[in-house]
Every structure is written in structure tokens, then in C-alpha cells.
Protein backbone atom coordinates (compact mmCIF):
# COMPACT_ATOMS: atom_id res chain seq x y z
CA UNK A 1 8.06 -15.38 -19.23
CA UNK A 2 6.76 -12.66 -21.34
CA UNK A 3 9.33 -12.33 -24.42
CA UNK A 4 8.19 -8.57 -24.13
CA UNK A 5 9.14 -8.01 -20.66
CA UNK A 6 12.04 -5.81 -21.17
CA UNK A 7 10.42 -3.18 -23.73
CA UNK A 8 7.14 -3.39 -21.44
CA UNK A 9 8.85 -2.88 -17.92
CA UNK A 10 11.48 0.14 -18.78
CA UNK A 11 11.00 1.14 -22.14
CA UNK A 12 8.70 4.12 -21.17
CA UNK A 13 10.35 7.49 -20.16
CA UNK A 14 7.66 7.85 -17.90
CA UNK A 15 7.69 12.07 -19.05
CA UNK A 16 4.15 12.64 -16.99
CA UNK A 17 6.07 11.86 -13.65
CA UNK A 18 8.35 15.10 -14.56
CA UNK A 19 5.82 17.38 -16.73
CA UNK A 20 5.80 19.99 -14.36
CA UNK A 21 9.61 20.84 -14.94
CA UNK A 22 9.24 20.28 -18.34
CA UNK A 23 6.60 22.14 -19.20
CA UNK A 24 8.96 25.24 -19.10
CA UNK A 25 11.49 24.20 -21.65
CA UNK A 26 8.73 23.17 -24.55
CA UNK A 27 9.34 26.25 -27.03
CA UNK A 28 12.92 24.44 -27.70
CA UNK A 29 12.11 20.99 -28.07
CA UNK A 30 9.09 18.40 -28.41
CA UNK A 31 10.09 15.93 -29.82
CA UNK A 32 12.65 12.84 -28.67
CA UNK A 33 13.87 9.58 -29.74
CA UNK A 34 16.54 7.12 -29.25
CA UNK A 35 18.64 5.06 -31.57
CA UNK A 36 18.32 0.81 -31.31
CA UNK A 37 20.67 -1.08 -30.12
CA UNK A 38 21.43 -5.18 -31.16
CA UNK A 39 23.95 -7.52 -30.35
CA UNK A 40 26.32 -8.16 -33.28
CA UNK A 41 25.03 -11.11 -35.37
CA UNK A 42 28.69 -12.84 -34.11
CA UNK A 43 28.47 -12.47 -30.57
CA UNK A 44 24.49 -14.20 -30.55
CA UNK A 45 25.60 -16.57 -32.90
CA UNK A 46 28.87 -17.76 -30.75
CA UNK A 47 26.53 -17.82 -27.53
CA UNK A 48 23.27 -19.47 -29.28
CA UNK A 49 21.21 -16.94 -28.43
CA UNK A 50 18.36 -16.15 -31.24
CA UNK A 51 17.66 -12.15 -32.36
CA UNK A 52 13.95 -12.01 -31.85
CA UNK A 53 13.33 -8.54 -33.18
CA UNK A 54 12.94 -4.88 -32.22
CA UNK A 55 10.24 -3.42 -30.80
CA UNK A 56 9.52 0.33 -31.04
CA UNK A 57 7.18 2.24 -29.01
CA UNK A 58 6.39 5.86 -29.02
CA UNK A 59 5.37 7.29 -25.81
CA UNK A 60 3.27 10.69 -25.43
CA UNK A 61 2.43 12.99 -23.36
CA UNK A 62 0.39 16.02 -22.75
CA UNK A 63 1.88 18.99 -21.12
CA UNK A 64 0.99 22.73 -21.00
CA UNK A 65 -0.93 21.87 -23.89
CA UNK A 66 1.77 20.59 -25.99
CA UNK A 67 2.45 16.66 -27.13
CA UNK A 68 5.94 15.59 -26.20
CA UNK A 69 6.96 12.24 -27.50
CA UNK A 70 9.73 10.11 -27.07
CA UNK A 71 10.45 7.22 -29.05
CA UNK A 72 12.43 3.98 -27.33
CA UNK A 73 13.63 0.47 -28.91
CA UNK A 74 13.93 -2.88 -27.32
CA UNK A 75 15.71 -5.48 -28.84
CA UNK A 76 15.18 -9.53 -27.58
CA UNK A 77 17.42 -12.73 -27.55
CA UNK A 78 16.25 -15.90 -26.26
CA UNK A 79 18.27 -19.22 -25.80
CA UNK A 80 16.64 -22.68 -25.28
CA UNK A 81 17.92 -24.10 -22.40
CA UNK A 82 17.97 -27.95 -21.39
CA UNK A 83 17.64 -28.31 -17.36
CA UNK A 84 15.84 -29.37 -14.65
CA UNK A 85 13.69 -26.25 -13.00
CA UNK A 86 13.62 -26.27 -9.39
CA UNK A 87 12.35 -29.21 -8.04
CA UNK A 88 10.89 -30.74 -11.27
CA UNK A 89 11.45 -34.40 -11.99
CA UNK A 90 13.23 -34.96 -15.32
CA UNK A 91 14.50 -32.41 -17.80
CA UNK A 92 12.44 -29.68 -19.40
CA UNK A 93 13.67 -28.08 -22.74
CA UNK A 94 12.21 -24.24 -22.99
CA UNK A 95 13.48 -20.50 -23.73
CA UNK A 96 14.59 -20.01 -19.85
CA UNK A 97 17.85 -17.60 -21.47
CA UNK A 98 16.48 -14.62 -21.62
CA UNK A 99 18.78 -10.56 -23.07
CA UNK A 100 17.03 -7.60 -24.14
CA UNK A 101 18.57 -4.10 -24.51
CA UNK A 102 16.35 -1.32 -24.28
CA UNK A 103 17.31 2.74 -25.49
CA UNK A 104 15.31 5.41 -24.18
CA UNK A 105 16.63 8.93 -24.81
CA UNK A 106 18.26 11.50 -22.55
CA UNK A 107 15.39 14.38 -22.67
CA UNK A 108 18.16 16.63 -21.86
CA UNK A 109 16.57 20.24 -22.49
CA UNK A 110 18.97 22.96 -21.17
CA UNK A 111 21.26 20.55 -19.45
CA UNK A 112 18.61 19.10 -17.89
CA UNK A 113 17.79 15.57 -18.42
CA UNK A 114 13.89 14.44 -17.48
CA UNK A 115 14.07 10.87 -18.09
CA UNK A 116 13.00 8.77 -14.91
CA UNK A 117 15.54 6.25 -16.45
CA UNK A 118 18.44 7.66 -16.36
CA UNK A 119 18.00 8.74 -12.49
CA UNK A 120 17.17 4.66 -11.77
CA UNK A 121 18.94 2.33 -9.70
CA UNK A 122 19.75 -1.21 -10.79
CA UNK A 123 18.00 -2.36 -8.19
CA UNK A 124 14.46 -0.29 -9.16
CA UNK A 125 14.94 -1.46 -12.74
CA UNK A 126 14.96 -5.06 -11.27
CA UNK A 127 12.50 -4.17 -9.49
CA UNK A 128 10.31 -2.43 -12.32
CA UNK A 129 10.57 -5.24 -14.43
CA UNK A 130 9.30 -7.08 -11.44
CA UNK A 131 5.89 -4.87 -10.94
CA UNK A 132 5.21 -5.36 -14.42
CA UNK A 133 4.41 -8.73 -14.59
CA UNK A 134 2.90 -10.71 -12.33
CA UNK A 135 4.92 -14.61 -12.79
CA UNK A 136 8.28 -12.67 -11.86
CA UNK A 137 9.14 -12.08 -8.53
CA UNK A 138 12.86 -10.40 -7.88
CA UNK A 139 14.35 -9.90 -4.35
CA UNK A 140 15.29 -6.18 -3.49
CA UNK A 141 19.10 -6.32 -3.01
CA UNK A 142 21.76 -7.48 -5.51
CA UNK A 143 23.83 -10.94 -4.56
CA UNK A 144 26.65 -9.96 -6.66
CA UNK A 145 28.10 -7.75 -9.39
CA UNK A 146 30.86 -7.70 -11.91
CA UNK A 147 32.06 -5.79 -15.00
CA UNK A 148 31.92 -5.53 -18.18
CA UNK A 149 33.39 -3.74 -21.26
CA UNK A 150 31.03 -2.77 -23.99
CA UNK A 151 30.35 0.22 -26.56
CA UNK A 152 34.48 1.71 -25.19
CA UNK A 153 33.49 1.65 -21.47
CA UNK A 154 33.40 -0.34 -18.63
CA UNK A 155 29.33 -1.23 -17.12
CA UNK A 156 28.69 -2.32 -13.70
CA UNK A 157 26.01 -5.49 -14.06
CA UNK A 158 24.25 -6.63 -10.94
CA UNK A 159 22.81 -9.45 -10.48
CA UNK A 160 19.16 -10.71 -8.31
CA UNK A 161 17.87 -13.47 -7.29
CA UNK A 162 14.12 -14.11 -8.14
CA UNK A 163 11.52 -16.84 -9.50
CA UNK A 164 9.63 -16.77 -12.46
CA UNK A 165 7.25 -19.17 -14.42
CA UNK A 166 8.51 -20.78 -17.66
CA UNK A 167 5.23 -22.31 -19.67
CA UNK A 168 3.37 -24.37 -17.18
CA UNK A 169 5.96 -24.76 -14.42
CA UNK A 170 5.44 -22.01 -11.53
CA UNK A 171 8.07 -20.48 -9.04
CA UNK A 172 11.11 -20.88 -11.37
CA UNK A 173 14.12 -20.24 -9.15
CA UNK A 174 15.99 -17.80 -11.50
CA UNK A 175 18.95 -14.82 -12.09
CA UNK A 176 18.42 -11.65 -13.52
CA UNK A 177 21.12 -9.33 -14.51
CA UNK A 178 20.33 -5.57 -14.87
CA UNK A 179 22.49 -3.12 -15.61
CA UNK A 180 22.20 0.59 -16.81
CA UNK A 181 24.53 2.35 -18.98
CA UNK A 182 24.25 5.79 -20.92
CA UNK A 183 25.83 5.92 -24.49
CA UNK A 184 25.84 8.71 -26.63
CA UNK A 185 22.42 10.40 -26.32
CA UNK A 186 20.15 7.59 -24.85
CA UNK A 187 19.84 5.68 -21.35
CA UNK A 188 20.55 1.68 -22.10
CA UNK A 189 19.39 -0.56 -19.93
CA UNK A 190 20.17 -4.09 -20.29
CA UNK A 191 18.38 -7.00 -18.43
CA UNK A 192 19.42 -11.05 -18.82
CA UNK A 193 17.08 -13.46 -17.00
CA UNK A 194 18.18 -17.54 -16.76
CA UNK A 195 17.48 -20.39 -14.64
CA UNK A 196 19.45 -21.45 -11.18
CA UNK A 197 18.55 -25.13 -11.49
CA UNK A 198 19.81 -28.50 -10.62
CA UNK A 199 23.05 -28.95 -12.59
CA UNK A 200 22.88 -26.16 -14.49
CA UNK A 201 26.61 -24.05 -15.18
CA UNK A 202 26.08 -20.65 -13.63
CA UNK A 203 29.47 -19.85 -14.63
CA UNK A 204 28.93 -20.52 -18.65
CA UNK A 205 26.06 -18.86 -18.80
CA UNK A 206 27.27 -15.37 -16.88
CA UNK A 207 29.96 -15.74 -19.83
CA UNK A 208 27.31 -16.37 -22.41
CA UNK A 209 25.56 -13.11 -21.37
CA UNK A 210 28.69 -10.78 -20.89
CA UNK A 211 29.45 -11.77 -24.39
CA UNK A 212 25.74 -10.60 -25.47
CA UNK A 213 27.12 -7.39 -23.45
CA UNK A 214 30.66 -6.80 -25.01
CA UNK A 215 28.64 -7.56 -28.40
CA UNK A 216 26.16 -4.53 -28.02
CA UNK A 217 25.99 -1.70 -31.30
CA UNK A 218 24.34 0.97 -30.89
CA UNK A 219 23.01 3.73 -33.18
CA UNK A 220 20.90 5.08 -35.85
CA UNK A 221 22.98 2.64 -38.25
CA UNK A 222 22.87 -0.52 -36.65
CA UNK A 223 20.72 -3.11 -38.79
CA UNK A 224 17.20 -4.08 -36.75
CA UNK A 225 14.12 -6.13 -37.42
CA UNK A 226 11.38 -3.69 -36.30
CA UNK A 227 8.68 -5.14 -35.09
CA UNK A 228 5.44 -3.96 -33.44
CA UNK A 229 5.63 -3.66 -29.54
């Protein structure tokens, strides 16, 4: 798996797929970015999953002859996971615990908000993340959901069935966990990836990543490792 996959796959506001209704509304604003969001140093620490960074990327785009440019963040956590894949012999120790958060920003001009994001199902994000790369493969229709309390509200996560490659083993049976809150002025989305293998505790590990969840800061003050997308 691509440790970029969740800046990559919904980090873009995708503003060219509403330019026309923007266009409009330029003379007030231009210009939009989120804030980051990380998982408090105690929360990845008590769950062993590792802060990998956060990536910014700035994405632009022309319209009615002016640049409008939003800036998004996407922070990684990876956790190395002893179990057996699929139908591997033996055990296999690699990254296979995979949480990023990603803020895009509301581009909310006169009430109006023209971020693709925040109009987004869970199940297109899963799906998103899916079309974006081509060793993950993510059914269409959630098998479950649950929720979660994080940044003073409650968040509905749902969670897919899919398989994925991990290094050189192929067709991965694994879970992935998307869900898609707003906080203050940005869109959040929040994607966890891990392995449904032989022996491995399902339970512990939905735990492990709605502790990641109930962990999440967000803001312009929140302490990142920028690091180029």
C-alpha cells in the first residue's frame, strides 16, 4: 500500500468539477485553505501507531480567468502488524495498519459550499480511494458501522471490505474504515485500512483505530511535521 494513499485519493477539492458556479462569486474570495489535523502524540503512542508526517498540497484552478487555490493537509500513521495474510504460509511482519486524516476546506462563498468533499458519501470516498490506486480493490456497500466521539461530536465510521497488496504479497483480504466529518471550517475525512487474516483480533484493532479517532486535534495550532506530498 501506498503510505500516500489518503492525501492522493481525497485530498483534492476537485474545484474544476464546480467552476461554473463558482466563477460568479470570485470578486469576494480566491483564495482557501484548511487547518491540519494529527492524532495526539498519547493516543498513537497507547495504540502503537507511528506519526509519519503531514503532507500539504495546494490545488489550483483556473476560472473566469482567475486562480482559485485551496490548500489541504493529510496526516499518516502506520502500525506494523504480525499476521498471516490470506492464505500465506507462515507469518509476515509489515505496515498492514494503516490512519490518515485528511482537511480540505469548506469553499463556502455566500453560503454556498463548492467542495465535491463535503457533498461525498462514505461509500464514494471508499470508493475514491479505491480508483486511485490500482493494488486496492474495495466492495461498494458498507458491512457495518459504528460511532465514535471525537473533536465534541459524535462521527458515523463505516466500514468495507476489500483486498489490497502489502510488499510482494497480492490480493490482501483487508478492512477499510472511512468516515467523513466537518469541523470548524474544513471537510475531514478519515480513512483506516488493516488486514482480515488468519488469527488476527478484529475487535482490538477497531479499538486501536477509534482511539486514533477520539485522539484527533484539529487546527491552525496543532503541532505537524510538514512534509512534501
Amino acid at each position: 500500500m501506498n503510505r500516500r494513499l489518503f492525501v492522493a485519493a481525497v485530498g483534492a477539492t476537485g474545484l474544476g468539477a464546480t467552476a461554473g458556479c463558482l466563477d460568479r462569486f470570485l470578486a469576494s474570495a480566491t483564495t482557501f485553505a484548511a487547518s491540519p489535523a494529527v492524532v495526539a502524540d498519547a493516543a498513537a503512542d497507547e495504540v502503537g501507531y507511528e506519526y509519519r508526517g503531514t503532507a500539504e498540497t495546494v490545488e489550483t484552478e483556473t476560472v473566469a480567468g482567475e486562480t482559485v487555490e485551496a490548500t489541504n493537509y493529510g496526516s499518516e500513521y502506520t502500525r506494523t502488524i504480525d499476521a498471516s495474510l490470506a492464505d500465506l504460509e507462515g507469518e509476515t511482519e509489515t505496515e498492514t495498519g494503516v490512519f490518515g486524516v485528511v482537511t480540505t476546506p469548506k469553499v463556502s462563498v455566500a453560503g454556498e459550499d463548492f467542495n465535491p468533499v463535503g457533498h461525498m458519501s462514505r461509500a464514494e470516498i471508499a470508493l475514491e480511494v479505491q480508483h486511485r490506486y490500482d493494488d486496492l480493490a474495495v466492495d461498494d456497500a458498507p458491512i457495518g458501522r459504528r460511532t465514535v466521539e471525537t473533536l465534541g461530536t459524535a462521527i458515523t465510521v463505516d466500514t468495507f471490505e476489500g483486498t489490497a497488496t502489502f510488499g510482494e504479497y497480492d490480493d490482501v483480504d483487508v478492512y477499510l474504515d472511512v468516515s467523513q466529518p466537518d469541523h470548524g471550517d474544513d471537510h475531514l475525512v478519515v480513512v483506516a485500512i488493516y488486514p482480515d487474516a488468519r488469527g488476527f483480533d478484529r475487535a482490538s484493532e477497531v479499538e486501536r483505530i477509534d482511539t486514533l479517532i477520539r485522539g484527533l486535534e484539529h487546527g491552525d495550532d496543532v503541532d505537524v511535521d510538514i512534509r512534501e506530498a
